[in-house]
N, C-alpha and C. Protein backbone atom coordinates (compact mmCIF):
# COMPACT_ATOMS: atom_id res chain seq x y z
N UNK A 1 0.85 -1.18 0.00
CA UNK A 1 0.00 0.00 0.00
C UNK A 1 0.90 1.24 0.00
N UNK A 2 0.33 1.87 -0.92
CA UNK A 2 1.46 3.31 -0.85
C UNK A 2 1.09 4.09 0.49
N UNK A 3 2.23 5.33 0.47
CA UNK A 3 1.62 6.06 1.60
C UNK A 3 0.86 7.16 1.35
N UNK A 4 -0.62 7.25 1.71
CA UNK A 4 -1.85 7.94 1.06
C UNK A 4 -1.65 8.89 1.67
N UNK A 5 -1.99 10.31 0.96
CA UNK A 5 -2.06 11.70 2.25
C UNK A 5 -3.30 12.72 1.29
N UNK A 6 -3.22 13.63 1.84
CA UNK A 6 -4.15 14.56 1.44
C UNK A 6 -3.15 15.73 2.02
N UNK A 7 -3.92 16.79 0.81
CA UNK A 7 -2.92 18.08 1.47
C UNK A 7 -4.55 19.56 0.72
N UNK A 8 -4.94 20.22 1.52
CA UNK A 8 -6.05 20.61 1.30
C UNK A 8 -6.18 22.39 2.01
N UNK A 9 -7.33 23.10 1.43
CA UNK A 9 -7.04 24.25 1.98
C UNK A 9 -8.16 24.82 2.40
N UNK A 10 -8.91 25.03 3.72
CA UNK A 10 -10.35 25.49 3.81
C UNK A 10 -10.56 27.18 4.53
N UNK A 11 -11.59 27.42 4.78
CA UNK A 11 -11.95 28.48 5.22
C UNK A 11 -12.14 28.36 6.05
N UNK A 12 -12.21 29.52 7.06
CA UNK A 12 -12.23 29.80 8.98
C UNK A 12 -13.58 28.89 9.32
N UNK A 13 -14.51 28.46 8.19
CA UNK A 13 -15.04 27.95 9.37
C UNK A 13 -15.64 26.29 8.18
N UNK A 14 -14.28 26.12 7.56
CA UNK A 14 -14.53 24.51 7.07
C UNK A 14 -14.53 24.61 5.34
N UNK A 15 -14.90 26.26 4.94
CA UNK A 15 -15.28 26.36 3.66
C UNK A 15 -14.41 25.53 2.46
N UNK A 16 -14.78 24.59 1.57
CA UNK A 16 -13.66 24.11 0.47
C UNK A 16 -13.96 24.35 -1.16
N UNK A 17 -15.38 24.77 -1.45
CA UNK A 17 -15.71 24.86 -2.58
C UNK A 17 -17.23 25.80 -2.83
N UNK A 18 -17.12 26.37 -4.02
CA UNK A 18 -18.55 27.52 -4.23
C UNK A 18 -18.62 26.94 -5.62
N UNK A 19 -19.53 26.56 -6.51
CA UNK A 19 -19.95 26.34 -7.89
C UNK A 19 -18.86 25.71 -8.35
N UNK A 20 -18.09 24.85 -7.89
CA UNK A 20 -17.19 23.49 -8.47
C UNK A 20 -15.95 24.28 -8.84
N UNK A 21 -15.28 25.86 -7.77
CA UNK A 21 -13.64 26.09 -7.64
C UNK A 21 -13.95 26.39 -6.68
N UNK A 22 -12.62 26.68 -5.88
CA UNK A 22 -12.38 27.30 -4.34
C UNK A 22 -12.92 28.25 -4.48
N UNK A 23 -13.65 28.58 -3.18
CA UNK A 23 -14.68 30.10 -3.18
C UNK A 23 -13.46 30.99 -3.23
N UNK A 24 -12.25 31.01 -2.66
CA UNK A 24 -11.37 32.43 -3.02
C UNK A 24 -10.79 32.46 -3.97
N UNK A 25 -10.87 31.55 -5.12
CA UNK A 25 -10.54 31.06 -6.65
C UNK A 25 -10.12 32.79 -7.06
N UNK A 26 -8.79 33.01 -7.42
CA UNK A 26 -8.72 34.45 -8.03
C UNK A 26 -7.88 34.69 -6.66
N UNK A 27 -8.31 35.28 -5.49
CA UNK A 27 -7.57 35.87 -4.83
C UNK A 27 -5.97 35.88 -4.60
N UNK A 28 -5.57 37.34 -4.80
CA UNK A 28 -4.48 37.46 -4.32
C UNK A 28 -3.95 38.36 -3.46
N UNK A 29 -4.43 38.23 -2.38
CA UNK A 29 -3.46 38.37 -1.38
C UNK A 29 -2.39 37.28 -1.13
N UNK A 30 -1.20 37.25 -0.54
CA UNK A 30 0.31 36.91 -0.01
C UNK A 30 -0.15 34.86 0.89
N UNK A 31 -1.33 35.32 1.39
CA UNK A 31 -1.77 33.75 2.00
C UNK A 31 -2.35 32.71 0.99
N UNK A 32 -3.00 33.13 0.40
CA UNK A 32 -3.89 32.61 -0.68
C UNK A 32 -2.67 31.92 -2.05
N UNK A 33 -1.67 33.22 -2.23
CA UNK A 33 -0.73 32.75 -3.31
C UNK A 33 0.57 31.93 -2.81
N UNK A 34 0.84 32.09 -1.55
CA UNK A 34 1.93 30.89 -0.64
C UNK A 34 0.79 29.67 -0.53
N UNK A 35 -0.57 29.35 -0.26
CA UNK A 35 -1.39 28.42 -0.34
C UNK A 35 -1.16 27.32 -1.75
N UNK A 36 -1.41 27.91 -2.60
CA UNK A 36 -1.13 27.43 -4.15
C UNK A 36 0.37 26.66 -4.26
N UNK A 37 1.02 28.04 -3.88
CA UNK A 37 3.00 27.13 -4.53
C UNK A 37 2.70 26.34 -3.28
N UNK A 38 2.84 26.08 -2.20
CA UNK A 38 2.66 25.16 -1.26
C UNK A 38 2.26 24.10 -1.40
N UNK A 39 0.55 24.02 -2.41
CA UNK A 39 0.21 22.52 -3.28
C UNK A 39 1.27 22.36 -3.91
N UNK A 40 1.67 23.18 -4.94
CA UNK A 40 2.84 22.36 -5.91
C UNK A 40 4.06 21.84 -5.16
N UNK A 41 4.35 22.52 -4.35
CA UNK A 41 5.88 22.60 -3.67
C UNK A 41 5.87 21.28 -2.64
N UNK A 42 4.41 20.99 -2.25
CA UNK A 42 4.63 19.34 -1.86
C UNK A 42 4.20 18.33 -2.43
N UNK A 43 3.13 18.68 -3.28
CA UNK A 43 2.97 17.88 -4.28
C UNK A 43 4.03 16.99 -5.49
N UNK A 44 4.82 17.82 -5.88
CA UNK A 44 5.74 18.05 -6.47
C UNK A 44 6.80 16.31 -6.31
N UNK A 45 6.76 15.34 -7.68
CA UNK A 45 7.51 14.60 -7.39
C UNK A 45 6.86 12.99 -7.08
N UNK A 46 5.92 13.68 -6.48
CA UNK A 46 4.56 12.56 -6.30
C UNK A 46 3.60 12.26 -7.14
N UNK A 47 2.21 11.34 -6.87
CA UNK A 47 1.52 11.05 -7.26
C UNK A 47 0.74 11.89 -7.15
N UNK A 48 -0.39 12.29 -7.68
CA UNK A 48 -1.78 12.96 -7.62
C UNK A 48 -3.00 12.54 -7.91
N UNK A 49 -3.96 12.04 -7.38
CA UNK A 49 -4.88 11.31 -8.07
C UNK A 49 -5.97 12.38 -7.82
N UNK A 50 -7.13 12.27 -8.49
CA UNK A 50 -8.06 13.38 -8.68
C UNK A 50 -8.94 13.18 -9.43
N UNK A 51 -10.34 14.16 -9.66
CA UNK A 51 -11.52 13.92 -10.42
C UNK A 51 -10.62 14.37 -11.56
N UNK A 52 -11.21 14.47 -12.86
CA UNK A 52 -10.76 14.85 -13.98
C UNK A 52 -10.70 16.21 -13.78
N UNK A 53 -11.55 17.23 -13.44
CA UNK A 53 -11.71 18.48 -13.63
C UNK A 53 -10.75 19.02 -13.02
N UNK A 54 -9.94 18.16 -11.50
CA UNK A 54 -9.30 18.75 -10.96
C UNK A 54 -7.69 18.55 -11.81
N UNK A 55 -7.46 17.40 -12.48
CA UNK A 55 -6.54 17.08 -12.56
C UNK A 55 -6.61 17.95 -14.51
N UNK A 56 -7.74 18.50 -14.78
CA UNK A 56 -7.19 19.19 -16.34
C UNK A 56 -6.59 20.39 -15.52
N UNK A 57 -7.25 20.88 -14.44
CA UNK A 57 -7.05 22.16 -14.05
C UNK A 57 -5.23 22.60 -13.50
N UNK A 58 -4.95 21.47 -13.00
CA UNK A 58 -3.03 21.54 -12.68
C UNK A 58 -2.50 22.35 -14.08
N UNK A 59 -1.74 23.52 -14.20
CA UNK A 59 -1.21 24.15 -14.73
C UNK A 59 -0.02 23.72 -15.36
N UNK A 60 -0.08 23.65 -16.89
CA UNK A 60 1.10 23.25 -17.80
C UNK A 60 2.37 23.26 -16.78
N UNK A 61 2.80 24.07 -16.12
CA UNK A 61 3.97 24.21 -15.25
C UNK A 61 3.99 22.71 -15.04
N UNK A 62 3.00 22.54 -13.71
CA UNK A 62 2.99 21.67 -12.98
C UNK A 62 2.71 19.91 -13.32
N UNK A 63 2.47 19.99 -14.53
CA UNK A 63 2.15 18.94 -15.41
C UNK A 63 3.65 17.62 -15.54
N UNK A 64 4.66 18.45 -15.20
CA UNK A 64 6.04 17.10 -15.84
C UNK A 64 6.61 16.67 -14.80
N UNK A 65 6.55 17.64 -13.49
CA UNK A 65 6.82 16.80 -12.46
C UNK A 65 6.49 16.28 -10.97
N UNK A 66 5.21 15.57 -11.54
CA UNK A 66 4.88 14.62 -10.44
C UNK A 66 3.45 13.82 -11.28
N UNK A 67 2.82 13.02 -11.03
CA UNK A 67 2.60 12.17 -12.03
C UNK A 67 0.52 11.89 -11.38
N UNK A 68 -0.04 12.45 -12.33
CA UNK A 68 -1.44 12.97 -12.19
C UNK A 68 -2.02 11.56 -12.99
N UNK A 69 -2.92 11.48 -12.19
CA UNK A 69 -3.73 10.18 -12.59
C UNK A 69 -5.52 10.16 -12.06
N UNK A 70 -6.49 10.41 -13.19
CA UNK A 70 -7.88 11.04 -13.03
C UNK A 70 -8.40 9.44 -12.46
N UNK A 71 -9.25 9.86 -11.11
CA UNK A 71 -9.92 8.58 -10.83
C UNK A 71 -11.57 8.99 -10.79
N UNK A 72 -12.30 8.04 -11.19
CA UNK A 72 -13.86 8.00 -11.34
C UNK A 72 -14.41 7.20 -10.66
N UNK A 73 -15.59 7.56 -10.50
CA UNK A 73 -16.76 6.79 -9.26
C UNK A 73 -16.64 5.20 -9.22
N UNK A 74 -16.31 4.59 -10.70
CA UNK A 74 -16.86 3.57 -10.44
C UNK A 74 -15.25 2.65 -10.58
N UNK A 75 -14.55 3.41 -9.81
CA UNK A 75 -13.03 2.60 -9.95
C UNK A 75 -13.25 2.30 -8.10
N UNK A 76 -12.24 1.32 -8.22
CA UNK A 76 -12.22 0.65 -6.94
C UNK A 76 -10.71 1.03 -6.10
N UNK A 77 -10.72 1.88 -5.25
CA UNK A 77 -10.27 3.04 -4.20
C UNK A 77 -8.72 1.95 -4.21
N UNK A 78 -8.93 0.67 -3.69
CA UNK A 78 -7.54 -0.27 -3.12
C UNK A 78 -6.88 -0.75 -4.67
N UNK A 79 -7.56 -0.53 -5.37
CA UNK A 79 -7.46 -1.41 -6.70
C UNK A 79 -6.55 0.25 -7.33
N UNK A 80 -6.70 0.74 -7.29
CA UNK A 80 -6.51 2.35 -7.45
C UNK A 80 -4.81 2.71 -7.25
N UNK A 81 -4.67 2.55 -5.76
CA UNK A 81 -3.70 2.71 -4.94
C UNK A 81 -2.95 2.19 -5.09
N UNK A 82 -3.32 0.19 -5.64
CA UNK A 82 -2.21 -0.70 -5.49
C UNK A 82 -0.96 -0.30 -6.49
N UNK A 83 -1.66 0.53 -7.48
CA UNK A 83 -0.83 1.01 -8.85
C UNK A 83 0.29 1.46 -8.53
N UNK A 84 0.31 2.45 -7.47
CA UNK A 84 1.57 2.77 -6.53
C UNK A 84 1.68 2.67 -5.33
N UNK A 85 2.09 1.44 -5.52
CA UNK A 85 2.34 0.84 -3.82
C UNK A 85 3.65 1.32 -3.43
N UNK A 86 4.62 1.75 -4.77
CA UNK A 86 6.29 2.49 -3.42
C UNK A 86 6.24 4.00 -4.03
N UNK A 87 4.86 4.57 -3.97
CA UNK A 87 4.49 6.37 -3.91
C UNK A 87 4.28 6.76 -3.03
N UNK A 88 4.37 8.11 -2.75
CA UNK A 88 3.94 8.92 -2.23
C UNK A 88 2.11 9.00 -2.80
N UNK A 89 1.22 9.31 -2.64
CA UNK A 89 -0.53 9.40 -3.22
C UNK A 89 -0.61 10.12 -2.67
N UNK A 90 -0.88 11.72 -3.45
CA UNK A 90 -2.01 12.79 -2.70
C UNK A 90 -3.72 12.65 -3.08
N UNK A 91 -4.19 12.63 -2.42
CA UNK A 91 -5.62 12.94 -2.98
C UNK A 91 -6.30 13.99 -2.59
N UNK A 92 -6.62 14.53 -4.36
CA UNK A 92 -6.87 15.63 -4.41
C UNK A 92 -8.39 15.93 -4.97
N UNK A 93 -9.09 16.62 -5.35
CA UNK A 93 -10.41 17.03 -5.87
C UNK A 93 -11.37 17.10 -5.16
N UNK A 94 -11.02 17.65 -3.40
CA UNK A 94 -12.66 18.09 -2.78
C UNK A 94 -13.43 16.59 -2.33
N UNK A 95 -14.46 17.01 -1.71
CA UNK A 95 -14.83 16.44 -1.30
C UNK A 95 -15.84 14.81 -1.38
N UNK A 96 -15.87 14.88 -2.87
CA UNK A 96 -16.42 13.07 -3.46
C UNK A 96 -14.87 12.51 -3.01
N UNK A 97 -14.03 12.72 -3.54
CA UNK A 97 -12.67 11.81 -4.03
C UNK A 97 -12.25 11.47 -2.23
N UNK A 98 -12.36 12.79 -1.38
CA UNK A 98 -11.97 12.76 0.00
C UNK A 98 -12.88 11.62 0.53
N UNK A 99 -14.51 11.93 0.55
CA UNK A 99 -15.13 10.89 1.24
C UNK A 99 -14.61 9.25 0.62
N UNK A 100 -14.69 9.28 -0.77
CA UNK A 100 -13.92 7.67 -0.91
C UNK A 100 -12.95 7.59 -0.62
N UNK A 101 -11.91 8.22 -0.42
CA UNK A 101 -10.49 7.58 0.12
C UNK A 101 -9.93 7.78 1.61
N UNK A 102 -11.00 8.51 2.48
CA UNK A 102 -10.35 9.25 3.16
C UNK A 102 -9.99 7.43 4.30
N UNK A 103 -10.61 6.22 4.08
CA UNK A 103 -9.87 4.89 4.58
C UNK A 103 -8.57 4.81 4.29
N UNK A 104 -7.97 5.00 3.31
CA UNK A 104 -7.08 4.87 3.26
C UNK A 104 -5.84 6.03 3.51
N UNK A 105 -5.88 7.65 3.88
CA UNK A 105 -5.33 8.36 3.66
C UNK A 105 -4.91 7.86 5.24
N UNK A 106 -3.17 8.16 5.37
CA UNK A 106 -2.86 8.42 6.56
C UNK A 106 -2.43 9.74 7.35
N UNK A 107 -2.25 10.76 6.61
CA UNK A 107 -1.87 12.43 6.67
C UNK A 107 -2.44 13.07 6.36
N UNK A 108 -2.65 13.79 7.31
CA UNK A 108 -3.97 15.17 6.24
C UNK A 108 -3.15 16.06 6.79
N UNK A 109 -2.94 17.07 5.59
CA UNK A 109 -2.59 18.48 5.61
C UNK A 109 -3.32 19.72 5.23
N UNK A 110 -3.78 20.47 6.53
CA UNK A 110 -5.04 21.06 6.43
C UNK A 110 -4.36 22.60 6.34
N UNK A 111 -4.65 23.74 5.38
CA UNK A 111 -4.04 24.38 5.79
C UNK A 111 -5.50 25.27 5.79
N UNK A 112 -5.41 26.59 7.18
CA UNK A 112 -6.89 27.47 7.15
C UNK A 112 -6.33 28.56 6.61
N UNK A 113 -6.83 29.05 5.31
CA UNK A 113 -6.82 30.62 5.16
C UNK A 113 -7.81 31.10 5.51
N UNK A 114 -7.33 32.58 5.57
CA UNK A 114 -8.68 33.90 6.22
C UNK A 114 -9.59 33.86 5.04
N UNK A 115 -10.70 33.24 4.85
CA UNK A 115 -11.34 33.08 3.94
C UNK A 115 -12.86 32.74 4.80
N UNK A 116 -14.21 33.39 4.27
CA UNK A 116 -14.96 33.66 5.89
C UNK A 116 -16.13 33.96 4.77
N UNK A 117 -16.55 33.21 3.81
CA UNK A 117 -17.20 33.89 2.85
C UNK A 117 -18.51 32.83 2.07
N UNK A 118 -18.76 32.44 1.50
CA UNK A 118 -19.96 31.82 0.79
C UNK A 118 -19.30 30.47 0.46
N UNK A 119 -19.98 29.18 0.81
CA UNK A 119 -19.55 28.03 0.21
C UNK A 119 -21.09 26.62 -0.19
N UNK A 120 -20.60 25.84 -0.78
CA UNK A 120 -21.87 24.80 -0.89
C UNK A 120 -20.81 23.48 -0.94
N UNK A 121 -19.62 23.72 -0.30
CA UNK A 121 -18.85 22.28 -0.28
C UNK A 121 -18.05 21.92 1.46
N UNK A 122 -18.18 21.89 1.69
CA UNK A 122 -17.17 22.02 3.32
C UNK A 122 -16.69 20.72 3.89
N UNK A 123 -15.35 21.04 3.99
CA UNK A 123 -14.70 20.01 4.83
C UNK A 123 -15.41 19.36 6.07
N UNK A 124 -15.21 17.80 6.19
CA UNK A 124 -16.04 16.94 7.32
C UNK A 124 -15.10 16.23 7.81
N UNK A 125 -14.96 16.53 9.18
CA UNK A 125 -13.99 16.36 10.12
C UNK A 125 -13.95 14.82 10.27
N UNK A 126 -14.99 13.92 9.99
CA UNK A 126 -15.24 12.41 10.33
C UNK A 126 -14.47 11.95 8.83
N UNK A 127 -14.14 12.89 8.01
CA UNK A 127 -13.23 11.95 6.86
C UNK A 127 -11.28 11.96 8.09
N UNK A 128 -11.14 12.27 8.99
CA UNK A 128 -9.67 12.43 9.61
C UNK A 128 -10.09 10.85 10.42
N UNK A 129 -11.09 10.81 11.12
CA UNK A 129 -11.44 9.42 11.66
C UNK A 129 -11.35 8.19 11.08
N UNK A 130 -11.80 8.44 9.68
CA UNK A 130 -12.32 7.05 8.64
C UNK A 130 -11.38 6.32 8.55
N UNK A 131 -10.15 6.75 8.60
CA UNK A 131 -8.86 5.84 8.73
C UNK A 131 -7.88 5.61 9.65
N UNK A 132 -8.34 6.48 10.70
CA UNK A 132 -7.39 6.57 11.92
C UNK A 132 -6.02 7.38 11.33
N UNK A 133 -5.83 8.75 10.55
CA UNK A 133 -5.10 9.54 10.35
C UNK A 133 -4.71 10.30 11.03
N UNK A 134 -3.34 10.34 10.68
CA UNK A 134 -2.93 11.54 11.92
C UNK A 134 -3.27 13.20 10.90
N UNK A 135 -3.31 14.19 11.37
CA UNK A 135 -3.79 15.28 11.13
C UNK A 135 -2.80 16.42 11.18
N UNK A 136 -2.51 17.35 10.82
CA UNK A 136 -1.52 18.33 10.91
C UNK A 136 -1.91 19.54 10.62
């Protein structure tokens, strides 16, 4: 089994998504744009697995080094993983991809920006339980 993690970014009070992008999608202030290189900068080198939308959306930059792989509803989560059993696995794309994997993730990397604003997606604290993960 590889080692599964998540690395993710919400709002002061859980916020992760508004109409299918991050509700502060655009912003730039200094937290918001260290938030971003921070995905790449640990991402970077690893695996990425993700809905499609999330994984067209990774930026030509970020495309050659670390190795993006789109997963769908009706793929099987262990069957998934076994593909890279000596990776690093982030899982990425919000909250469908989180509730199916969050059994297997052992790291979550949560980071909160000042972000306090409109959402219809929010982080659920019982996906850190589902696998007995440690949290950071």
């Amino acid at each position: 089994m590889p080692d599964v993690r998540s690395i993710c970014a919400i709002g002061l009070r859980g916020q992760m998504g508004l109409n299918g992008v991050l509700p502060w999608e655009g912003e730039q202030h200094p937290e918001f744009i260290a938030d971003v290189a921070r995905f790449f900068d640990i991402t970077r080198g690893h695996v990425l697995i993700a809905g499609e939308k999330t994984i067209t959306a990774i930026p030509e930059f970020a495309r050659h080094d670390r190795t993006l792989f789109v997963i769908r509803r009706s793929m099987d989560p262990a069957q998934v993983l076994a593909q890279f059993s000596d990776r690093v696995v982030y899982v990425g794309g919000g909250p469908v991809a989180w509730g199916v994997y969050a059994p297997f993730i052992r790291h979550w990397d949560i980071n909160r920006l000042p972000y306090d604003g409109e959402a219809d997606r929010w982080f659920d604290p019982q996906w850190l339980v589902a696998g007995g993960a440690a949290a950071v």
